[in-house]
C-alpha atoms as a PDB file:
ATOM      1  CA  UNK A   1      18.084 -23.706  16.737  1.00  0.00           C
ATOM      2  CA  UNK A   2      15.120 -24.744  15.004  1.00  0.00           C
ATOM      3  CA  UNK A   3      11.995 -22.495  15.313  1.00  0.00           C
ATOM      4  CA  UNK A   4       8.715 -23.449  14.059  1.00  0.00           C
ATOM      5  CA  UNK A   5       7.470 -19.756  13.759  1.00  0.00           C
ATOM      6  CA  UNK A   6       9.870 -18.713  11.432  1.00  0.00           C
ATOM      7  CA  UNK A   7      10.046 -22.004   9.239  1.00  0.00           C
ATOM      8  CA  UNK A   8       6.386 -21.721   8.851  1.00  0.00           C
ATOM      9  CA  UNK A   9       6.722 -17.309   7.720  1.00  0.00           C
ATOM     10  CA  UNK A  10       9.953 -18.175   5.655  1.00  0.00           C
ATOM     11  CA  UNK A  11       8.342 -17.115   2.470  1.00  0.00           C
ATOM     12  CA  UNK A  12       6.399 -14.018   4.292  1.00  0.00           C
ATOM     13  CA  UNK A  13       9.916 -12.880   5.559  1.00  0.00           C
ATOM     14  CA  UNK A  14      11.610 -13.242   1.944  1.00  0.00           C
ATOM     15  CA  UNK A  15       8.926 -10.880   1.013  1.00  0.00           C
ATOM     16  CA  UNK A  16       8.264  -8.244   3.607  1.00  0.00           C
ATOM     17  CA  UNK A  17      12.364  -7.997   4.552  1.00  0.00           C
ATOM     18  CA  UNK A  18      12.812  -5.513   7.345  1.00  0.00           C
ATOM     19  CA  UNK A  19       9.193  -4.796   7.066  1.00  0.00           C
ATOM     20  CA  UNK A  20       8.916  -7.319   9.699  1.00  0.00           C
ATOM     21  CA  UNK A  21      11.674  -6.517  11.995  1.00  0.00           C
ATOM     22  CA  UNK A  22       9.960  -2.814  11.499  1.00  0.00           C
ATOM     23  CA  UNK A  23       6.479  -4.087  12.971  1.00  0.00           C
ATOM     24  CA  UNK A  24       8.094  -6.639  15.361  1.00  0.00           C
ATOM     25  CA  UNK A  25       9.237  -3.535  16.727  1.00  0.00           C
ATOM     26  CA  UNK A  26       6.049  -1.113  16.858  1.00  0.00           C
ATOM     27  CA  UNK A  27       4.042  -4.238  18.334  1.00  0.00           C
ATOM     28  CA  UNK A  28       6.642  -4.660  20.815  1.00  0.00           C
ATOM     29  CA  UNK A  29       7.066  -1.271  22.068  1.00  0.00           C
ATOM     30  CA  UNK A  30       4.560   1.005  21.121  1.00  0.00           C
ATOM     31  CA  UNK A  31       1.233   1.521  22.515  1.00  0.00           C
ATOM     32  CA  UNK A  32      -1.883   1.451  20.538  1.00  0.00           C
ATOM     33  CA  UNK A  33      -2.364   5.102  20.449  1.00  0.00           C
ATOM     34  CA  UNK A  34       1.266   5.755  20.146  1.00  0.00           C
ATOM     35  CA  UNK A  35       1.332   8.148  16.742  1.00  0.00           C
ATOM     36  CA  UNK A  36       2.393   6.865  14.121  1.00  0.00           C
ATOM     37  CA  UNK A  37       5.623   9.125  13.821  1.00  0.00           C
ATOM     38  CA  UNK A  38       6.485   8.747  17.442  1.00  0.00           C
ATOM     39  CA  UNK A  39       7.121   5.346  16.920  1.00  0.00           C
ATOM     40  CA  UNK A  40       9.074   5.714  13.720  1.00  0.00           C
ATOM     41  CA  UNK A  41      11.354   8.470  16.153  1.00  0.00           C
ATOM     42  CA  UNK A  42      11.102   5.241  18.773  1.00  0.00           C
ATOM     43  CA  UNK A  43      12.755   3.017  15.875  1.00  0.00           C
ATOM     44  CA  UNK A  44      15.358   5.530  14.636  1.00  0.00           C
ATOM     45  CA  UNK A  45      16.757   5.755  18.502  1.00  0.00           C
ATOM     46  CA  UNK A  46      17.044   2.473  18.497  1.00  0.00           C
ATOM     47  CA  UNK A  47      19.252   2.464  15.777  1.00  0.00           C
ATOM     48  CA  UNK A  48      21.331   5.215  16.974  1.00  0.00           C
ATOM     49  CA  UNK A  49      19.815   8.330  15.588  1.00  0.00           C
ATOM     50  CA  UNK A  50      18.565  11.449  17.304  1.00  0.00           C
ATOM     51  CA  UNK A  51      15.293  13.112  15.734  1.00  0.00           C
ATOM     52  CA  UNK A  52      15.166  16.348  17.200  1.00  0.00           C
ATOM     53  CA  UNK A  53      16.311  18.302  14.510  1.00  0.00           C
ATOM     54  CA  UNK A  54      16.406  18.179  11.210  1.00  0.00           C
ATOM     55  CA  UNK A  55      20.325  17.819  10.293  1.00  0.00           C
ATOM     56  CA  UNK A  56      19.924  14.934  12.706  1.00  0.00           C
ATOM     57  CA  UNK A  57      17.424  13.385  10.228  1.00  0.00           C
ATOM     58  CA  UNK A  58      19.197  14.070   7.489  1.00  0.00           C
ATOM     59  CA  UNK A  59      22.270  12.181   8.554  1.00  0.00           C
ATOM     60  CA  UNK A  60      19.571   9.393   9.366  1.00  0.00           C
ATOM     61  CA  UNK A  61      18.377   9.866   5.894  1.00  0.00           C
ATOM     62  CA  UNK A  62      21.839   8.523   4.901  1.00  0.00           C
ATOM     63  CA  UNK A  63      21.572   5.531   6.613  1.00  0.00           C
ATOM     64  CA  UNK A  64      22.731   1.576   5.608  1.00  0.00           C
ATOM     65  CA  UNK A  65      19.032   0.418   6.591  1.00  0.00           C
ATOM     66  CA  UNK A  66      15.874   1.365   4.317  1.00  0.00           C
ATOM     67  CA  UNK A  67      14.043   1.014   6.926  1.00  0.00           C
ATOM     68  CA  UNK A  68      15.690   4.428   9.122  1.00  0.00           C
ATOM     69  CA  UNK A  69      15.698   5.868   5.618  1.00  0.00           C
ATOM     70  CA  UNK A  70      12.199   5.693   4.371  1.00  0.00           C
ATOM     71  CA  UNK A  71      11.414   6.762   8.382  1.00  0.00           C
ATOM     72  CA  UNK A  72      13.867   9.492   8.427  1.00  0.00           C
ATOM     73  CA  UNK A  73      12.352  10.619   5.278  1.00  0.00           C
ATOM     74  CA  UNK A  74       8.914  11.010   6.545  1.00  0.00           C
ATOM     75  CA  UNK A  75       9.762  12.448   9.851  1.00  0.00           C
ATOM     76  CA  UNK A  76      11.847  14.924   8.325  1.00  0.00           C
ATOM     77  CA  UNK A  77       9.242  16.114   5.820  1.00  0.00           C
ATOM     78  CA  UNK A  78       6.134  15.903   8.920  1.00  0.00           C
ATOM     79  CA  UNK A  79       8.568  18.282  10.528  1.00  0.00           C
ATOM     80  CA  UNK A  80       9.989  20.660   8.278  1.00  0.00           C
ATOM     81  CA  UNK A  81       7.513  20.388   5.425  1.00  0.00           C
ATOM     82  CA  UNK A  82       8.776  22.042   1.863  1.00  0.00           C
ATOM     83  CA  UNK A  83      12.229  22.441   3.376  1.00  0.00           C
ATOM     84  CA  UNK A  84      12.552  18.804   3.194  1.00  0.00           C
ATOM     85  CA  UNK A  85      12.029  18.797  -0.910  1.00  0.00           C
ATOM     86  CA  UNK A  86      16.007  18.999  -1.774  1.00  0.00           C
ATOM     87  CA  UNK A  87      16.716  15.979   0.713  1.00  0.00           C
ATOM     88  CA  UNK A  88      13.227  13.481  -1.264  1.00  0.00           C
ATOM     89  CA  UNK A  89      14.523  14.564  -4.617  1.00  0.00           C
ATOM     90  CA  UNK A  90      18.064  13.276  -3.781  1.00  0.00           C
ATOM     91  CA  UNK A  91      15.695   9.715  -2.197  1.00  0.00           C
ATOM     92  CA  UNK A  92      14.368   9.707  -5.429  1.00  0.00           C
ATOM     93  CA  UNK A  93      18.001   8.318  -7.152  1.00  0.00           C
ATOM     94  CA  UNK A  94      18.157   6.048  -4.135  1.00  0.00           C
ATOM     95  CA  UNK A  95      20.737   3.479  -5.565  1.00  0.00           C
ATOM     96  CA  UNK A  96      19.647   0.266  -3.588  1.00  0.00           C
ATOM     97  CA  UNK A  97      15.774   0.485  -2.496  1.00  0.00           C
ATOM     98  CA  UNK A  98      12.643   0.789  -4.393  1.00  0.00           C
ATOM     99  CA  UNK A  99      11.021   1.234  -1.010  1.00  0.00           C
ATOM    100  CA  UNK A 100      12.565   4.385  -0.309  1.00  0.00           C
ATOM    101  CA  UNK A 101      11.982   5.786  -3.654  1.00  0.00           C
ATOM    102  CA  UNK A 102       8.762   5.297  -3.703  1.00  0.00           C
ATOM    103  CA  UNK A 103       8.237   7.332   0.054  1.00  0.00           C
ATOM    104  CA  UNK A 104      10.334  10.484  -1.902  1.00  0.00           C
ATOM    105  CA  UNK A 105       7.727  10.393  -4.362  1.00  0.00           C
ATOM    106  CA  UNK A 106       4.863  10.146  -2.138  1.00  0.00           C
ATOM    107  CA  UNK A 107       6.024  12.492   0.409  1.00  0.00           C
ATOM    108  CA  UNK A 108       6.928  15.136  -2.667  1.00  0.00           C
ATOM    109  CA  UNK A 109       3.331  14.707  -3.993  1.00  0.00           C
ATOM    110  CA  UNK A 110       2.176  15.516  -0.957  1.00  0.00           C
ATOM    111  CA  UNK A 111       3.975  19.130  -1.199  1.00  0.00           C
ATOM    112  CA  UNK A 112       2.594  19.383  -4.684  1.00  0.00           C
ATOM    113  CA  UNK A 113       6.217  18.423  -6.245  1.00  0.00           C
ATOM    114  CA  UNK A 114       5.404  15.679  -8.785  1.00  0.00           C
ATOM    115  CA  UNK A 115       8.871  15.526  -9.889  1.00  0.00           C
ATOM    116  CA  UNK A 116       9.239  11.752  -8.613  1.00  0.00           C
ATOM    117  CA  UNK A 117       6.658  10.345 -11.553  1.00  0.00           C
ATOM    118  CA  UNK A 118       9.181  10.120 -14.017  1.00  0.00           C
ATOM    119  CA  UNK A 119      11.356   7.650 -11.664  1.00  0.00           C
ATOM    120  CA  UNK A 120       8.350   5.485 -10.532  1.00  0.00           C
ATOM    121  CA  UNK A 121       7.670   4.774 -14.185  1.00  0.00           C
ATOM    122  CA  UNK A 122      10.704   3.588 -14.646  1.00  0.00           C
ATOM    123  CA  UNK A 123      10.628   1.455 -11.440  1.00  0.00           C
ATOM    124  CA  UNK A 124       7.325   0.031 -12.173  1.00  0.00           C
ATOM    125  CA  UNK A 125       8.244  -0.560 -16.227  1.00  0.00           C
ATOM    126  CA  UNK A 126      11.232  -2.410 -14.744  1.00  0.00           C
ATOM    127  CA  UNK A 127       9.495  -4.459 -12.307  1.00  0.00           C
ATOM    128  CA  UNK A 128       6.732  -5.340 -14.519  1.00  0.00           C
ATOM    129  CA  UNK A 129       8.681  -6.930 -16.906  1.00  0.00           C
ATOM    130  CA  UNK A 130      10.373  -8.491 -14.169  1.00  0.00           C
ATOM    131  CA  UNK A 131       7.435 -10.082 -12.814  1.00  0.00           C
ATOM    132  CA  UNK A 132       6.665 -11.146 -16.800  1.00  0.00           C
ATOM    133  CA  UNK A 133       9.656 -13.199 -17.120  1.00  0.00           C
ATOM    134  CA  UNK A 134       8.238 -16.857 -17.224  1.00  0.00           C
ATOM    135  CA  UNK A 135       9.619 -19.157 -14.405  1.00  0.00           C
ATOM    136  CA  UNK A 136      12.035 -20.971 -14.890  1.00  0.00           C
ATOM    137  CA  UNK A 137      11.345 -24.878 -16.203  1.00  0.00           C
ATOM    138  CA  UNK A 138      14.445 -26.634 -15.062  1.00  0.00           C
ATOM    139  CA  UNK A 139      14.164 -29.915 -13.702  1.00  0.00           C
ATOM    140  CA  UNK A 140      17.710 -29.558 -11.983  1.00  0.00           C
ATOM    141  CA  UNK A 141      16.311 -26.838  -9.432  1.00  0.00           C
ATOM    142  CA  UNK A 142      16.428 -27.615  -6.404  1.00  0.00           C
ATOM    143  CA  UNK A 143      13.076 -27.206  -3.655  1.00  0.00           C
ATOM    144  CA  UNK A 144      14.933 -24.326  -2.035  1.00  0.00           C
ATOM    145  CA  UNK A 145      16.001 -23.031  -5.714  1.00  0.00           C
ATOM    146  CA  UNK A 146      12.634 -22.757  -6.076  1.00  0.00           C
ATOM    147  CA  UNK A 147      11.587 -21.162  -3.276  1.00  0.00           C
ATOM    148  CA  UNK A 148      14.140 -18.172  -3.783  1.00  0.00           C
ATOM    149  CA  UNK A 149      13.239 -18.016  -7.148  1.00  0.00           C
ATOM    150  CA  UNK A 150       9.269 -17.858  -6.277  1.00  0.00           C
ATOM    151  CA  UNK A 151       9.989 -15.466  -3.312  1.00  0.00           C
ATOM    152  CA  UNK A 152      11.971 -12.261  -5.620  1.00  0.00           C
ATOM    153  CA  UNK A 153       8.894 -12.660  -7.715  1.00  0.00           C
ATOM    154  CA  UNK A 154       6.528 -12.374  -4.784  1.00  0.00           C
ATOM    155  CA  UNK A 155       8.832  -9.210  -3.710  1.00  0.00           C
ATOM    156  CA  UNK A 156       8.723  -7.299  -6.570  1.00  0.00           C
ATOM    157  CA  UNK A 157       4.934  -8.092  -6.744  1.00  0.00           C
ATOM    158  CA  UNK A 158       4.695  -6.416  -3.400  1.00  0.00           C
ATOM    159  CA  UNK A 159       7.258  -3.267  -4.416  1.00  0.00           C
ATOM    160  CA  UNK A 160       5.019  -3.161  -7.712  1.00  0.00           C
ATOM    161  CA  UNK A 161       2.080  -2.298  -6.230  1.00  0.00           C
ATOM    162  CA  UNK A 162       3.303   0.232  -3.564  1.00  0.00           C
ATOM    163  CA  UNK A 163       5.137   2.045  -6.627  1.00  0.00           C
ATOM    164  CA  UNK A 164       1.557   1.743  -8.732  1.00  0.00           C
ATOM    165  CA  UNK A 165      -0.862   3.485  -5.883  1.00  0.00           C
ATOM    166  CA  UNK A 166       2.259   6.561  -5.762  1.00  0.00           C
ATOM    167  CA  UNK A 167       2.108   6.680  -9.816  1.00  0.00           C
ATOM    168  CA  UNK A 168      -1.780   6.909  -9.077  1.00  0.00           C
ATOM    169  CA  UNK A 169      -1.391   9.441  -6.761  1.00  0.00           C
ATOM    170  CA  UNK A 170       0.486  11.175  -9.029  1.00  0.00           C
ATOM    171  CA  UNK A 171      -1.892  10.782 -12.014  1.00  0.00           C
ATOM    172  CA  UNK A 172      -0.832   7.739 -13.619  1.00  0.00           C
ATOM    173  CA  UNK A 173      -2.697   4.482 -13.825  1.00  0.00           C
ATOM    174  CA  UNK A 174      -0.447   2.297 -15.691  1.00  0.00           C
ATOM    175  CA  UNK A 175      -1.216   0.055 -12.455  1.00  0.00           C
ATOM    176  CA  UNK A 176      -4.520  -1.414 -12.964  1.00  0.00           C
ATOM    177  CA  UNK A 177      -4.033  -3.993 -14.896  1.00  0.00           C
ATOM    178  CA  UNK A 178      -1.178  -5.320 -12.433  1.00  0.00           C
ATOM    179  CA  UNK A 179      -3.669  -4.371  -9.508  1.00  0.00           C
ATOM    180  CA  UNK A 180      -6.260  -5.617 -10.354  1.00  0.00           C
ATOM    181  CA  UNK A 181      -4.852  -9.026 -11.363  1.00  0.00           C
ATOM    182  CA  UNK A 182      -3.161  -9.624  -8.186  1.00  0.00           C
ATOM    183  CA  UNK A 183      -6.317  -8.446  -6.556  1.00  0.00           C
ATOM    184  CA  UNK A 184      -7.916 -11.732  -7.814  1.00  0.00           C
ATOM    185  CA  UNK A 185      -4.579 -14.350  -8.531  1.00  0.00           C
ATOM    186  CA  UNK A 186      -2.469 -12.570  -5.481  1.00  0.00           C
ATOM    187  CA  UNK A 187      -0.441 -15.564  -3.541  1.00  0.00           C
ATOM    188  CA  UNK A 188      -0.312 -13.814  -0.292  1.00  0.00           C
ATOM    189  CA  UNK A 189      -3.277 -11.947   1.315  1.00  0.00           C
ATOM    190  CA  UNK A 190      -0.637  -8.545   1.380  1.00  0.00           C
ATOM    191  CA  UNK A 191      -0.455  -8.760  -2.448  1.00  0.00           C
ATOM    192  CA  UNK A 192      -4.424  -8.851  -2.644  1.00  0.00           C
ATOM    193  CA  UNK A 193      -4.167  -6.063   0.249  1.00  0.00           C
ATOM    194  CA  UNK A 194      -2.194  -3.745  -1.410  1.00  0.00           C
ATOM    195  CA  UNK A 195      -4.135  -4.355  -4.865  1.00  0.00           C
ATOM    196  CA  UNK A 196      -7.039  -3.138  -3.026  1.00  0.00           C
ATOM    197  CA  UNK A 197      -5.238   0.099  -1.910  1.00  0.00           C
ATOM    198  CA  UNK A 198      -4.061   0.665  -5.731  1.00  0.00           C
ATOM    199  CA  UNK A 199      -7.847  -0.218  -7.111  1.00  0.00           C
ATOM    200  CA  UNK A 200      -9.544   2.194  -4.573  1.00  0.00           C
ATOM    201  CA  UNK A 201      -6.755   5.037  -5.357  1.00  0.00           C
ATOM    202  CA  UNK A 202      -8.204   4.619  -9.141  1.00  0.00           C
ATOM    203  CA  UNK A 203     -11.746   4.513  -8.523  1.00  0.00           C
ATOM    204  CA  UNK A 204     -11.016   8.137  -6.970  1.00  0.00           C
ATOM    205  CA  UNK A 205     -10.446   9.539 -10.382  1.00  0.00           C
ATOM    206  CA  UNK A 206     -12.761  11.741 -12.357  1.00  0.00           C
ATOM    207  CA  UNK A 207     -15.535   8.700 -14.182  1.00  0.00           C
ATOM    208  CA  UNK A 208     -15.332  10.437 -17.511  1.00  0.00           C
ATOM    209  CA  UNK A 209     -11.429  10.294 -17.387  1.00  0.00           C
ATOM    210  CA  UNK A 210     -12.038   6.427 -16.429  1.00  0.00           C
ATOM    211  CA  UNK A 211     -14.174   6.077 -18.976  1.00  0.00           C
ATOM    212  CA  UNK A 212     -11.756   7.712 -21.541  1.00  0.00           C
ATOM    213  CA  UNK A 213      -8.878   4.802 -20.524  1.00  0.00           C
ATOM    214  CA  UNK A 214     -11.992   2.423 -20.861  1.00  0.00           C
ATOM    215  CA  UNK A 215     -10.736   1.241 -17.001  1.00  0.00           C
ATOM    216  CA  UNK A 216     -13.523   0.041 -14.154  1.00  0.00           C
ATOM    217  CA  UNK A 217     -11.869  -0.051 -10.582  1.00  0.00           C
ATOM    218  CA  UNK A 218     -15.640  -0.098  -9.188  1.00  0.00           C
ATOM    219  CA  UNK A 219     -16.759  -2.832 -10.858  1.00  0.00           C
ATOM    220  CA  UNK A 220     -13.226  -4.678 -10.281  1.00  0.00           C
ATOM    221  CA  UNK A 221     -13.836  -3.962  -6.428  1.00  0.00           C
ATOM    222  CA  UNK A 222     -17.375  -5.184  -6.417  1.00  0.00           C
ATOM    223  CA  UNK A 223     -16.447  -8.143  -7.756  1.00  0.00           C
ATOM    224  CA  UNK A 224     -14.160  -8.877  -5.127  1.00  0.00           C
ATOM    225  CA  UNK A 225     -16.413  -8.028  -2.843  1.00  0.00           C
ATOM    226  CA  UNK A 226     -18.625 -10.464  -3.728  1.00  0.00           C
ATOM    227  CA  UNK A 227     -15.924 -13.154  -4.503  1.00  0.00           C
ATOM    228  CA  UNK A 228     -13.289 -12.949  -1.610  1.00  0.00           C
ATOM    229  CA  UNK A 229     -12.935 -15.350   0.774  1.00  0.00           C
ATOM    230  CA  UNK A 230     -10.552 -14.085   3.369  1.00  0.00           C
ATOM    231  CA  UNK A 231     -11.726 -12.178   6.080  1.00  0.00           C
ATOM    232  CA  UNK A 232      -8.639 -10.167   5.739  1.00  0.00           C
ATOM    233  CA  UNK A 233      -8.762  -8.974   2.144  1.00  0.00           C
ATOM    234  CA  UNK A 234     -12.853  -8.459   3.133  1.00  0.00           C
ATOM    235  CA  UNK A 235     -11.575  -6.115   5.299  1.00  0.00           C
ATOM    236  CA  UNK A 236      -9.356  -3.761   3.554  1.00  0.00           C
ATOM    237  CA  UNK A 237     -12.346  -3.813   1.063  1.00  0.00           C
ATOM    238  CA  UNK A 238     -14.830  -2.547   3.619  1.00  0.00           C
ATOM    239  CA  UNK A 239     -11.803  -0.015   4.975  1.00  0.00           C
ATOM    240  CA  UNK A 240     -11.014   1.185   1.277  1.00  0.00           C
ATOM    241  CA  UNK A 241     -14.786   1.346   0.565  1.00  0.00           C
ATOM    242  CA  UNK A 242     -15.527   4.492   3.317  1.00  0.00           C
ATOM    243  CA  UNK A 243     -12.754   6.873   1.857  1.00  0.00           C
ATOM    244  CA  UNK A 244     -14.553   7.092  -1.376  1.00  0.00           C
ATOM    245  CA  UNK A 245     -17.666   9.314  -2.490  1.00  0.00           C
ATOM    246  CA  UNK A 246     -21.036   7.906  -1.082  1.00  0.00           C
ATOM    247  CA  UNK A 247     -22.426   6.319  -3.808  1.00  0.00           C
ATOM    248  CA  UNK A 248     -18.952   5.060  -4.950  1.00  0.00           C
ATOM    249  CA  UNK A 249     -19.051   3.369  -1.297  1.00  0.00           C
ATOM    250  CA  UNK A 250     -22.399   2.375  -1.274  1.00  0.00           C
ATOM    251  CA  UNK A 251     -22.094   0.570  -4.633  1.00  0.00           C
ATOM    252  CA  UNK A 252     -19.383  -1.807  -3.314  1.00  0.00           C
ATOM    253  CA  UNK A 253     -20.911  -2.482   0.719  1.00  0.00           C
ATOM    254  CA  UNK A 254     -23.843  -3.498  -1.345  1.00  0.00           C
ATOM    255  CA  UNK A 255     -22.183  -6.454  -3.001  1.00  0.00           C
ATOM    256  CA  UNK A 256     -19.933  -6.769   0.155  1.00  0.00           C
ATOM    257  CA  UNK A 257     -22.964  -7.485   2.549  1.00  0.00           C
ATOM    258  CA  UNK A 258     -24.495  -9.909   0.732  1.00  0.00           C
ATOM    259  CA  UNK A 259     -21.782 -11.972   0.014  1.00  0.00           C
ATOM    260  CA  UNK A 260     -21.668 -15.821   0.154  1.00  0.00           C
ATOM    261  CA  UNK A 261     -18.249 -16.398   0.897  1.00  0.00           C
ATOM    262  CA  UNK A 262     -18.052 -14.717   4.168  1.00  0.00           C
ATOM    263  CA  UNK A 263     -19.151 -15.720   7.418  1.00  0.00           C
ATOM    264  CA  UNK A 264     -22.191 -13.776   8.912  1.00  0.00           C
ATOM    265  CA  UNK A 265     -20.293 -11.513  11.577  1.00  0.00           C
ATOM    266  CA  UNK A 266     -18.331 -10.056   8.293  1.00  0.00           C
ATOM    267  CA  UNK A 267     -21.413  -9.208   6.352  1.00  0.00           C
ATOM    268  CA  UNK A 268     -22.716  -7.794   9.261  1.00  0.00           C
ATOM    269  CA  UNK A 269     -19.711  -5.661   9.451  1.00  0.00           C
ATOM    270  CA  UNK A 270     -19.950  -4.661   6.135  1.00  0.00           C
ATOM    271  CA  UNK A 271     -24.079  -4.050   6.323  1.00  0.00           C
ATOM    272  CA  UNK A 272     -23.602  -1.965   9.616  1.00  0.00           C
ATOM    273  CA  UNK A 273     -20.608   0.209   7.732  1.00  0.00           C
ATOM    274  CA  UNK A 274     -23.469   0.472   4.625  1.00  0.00           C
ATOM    275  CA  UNK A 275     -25.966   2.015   7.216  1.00  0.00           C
ATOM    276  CA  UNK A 276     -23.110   4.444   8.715  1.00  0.00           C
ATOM    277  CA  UNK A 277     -22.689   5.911   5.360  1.00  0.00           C
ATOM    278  CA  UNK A 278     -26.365   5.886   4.161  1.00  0.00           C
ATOM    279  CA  UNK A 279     -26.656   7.924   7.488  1.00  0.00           C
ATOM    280  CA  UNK A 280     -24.031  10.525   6.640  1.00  0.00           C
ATOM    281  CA  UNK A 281     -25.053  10.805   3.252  1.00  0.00           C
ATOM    282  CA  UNK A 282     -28.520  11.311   4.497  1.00  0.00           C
ATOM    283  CA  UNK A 283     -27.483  14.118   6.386  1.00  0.00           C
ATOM    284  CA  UNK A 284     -25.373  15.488   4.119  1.00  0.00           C
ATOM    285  CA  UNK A 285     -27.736  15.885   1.845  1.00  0.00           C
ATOM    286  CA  UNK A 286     -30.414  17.742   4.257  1.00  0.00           C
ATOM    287  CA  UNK A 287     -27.344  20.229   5.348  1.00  0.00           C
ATOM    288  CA  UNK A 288     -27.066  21.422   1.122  1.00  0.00           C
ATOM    289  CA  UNK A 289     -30.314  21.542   0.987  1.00  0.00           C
ATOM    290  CA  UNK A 290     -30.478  24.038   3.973  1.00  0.00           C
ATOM    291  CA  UNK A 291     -27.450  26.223   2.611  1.00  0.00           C
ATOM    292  CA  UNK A 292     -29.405  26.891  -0.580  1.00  0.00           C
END
C-alpha cells in the first residue's frame, strides 16, 4: 500500500531507525507530563519486559532491539545507581550499536566512571573517517543506490555527534570541528540540532582551556544565531543558550534577537528569554553582594 507519509520521511527514517518507532510510541501513549523514565518502563512492557527489579532489567539489557537496550540501560542505572556500573561497562563492548555505547558512557560519567572515553574515541575516529570517504562518482548508480548510499552517511553523521557531546562530557573535544561544521552544512535540521547540543557542551569548558586548543564554540553559536533560518534549529539555540553562565547566554540571545532571518514572533522569543536572564542575573548579583 502506498503511503504518502512515509515516502515523503523515507530518508528521515533511514536515519533516525527505531528512533522513530521509539517516539511514535511516547506520542502515542504517553501524556505530556508522563516522566521521562515512565515511559521508557511503558516501552519496555510493550516489548515484553518487566521493570520492577533490577535482574528484570538486566535481562532487558540483553535484548535484540537497541532501543529496550539503551532504555533498559538508563532505567537500570536511575534505579540502582553505582550498582549498575558492571552491567554499562559490559554496554560499552556492545557488538552491534553505537547508540547503546554511547548511553554506557554517558550514564558511567554520570557516576564519575570515565572508563567509556577510550571506546568513544574509537567510535568517533571510526566514524569520522567514515563520513570522510568521498562519495562515490559512478554513473552506473542507480537513484535508489544513491539514496542508500547518501542515507549511511547521514546516519553516522547523526551517531557522530551523539558520540562527540559524551567525549565532551567526558573531557574531550575532538568534536568541534565535526560540530560545528554540520552546525552550518547539516542536511537535516537533527544534524544542525544535535551540533548545537555538542557546541553548547564545549562552550561550558574553562575559556583559558578553550583558548589553549585555540577553539571558539561562542563565537561559532553566535554566528548561527545570527545566520539560521529555521525556526527549529533557532530554537535549540535559544534552549542551549539558558544552560550556560549569564554572560555566556547573554552574548548569544544578543545576536539571536536581532536576527534577520527569523520571523518577528522568534526574535521576540529570543528577546523575552534575554530579559529572563538579565533578570536572574540581576538578582543574582544583589544576593552576593548581600552575603558579603
Amino acid at each position: 500500500m502506498n503511503n504518502p507519509i512515509i515516502n515523503k520521511n523515507r530518508s528521515f527514517l533511514a536515519i533516525c531507525g527505531l528512533y522513530f518507532l521509539v517516539f511514535t510510541f511516547i506520542n502515542s501513549t504517553a501524556q505530556a507530563w508522563a516522566p521521562v523514565s515512565e515511559v521508557q518502563k511503558m516501552f519496555l512492557k510493550k516489548y515484553g519486559y518487566s521493570t520492577d527489579t533490577p535482574e528484570q532489567l538486566i535481562e532487558a539489557t540483553k535484548s535484540d532491539s537497541y532501543a529496550v537496550r539503551f532504555m533498559a540501560l538508563n532505567l537500570l542505572t536511575e534505579l540502582v545507581g553505582e550498582k549498575a556500573i558492571p552491567v554499562l561497562k559490559n554496554a560499552l563492548i556492545d557488538p552491534e550499536e553505537v547508540r547503546v555505547r554511547w548511553t554506557a558512557a554517558h550514564l558511567l560519567g554520570i557516576l564519575g566512571d570515565k572508563s567509556g572515553l577510550k571506546q568513544m574515541r574509537v567510535d568517533f575516529e571510526k566514524l569520522k573517517a567514515e563520513l570522510a570517504l568521498p562519495f562515490p562518482d559512478d554513473p552506473n548508480m542507480t537513484p535508489d543506490d544513491r539514496e542508500r548510499t547518501e542515507n549511511r552517511r547521514n546516519i553516522a553523521l547523526h551517531d557522530a555527534l551523539d558520540v562527540a557531546k559524551v567525549l565532551v562530557e567526558l573531557g574531550d573535544r575532538r568534536g568541534y570541528e565535526l560540530a560545528a561544521k554540520a552546525a552550518f552544512e547539516g542536511m537535516w535540521e537533527l544534524h544542525k540540532a544535535k551540533a548545537i547540543y555538542v557546541l553548547a557542551e564545549i562552550a561550558k569548558t574553562d575559556k583559558k582551556i578553550l583558548q589553549a586548543e585555540g577553539i571558539n564554540p561562542v563565537s561559532t553559536l553566535c554566528t548561527i544565531a545570527e545566520t539560521e533560518k529555521s525556526p527549529y534549529v533557532f530554537d535549540k539555540i535559544i534552549y542551549s543558550a539558558r544552560k550556560l553562565d549569564y554572560d555566556t547566554a547573554l552574548h548569544i540571545l544578543e545576536r539571536a534577537k536581532d536576527s534577520q532571518n527569523q520571523l518577528q514572533e522568534k526574535r521576540q522569543e529570543a528577546q523575552q528569554i534575554l530579559n529572563w536572564i538579565r533578570a536572574k542575573k540581576k538578582a543574582d548579583d544583589i544576593k552576593q553582594k548581600e552575603s558579603k
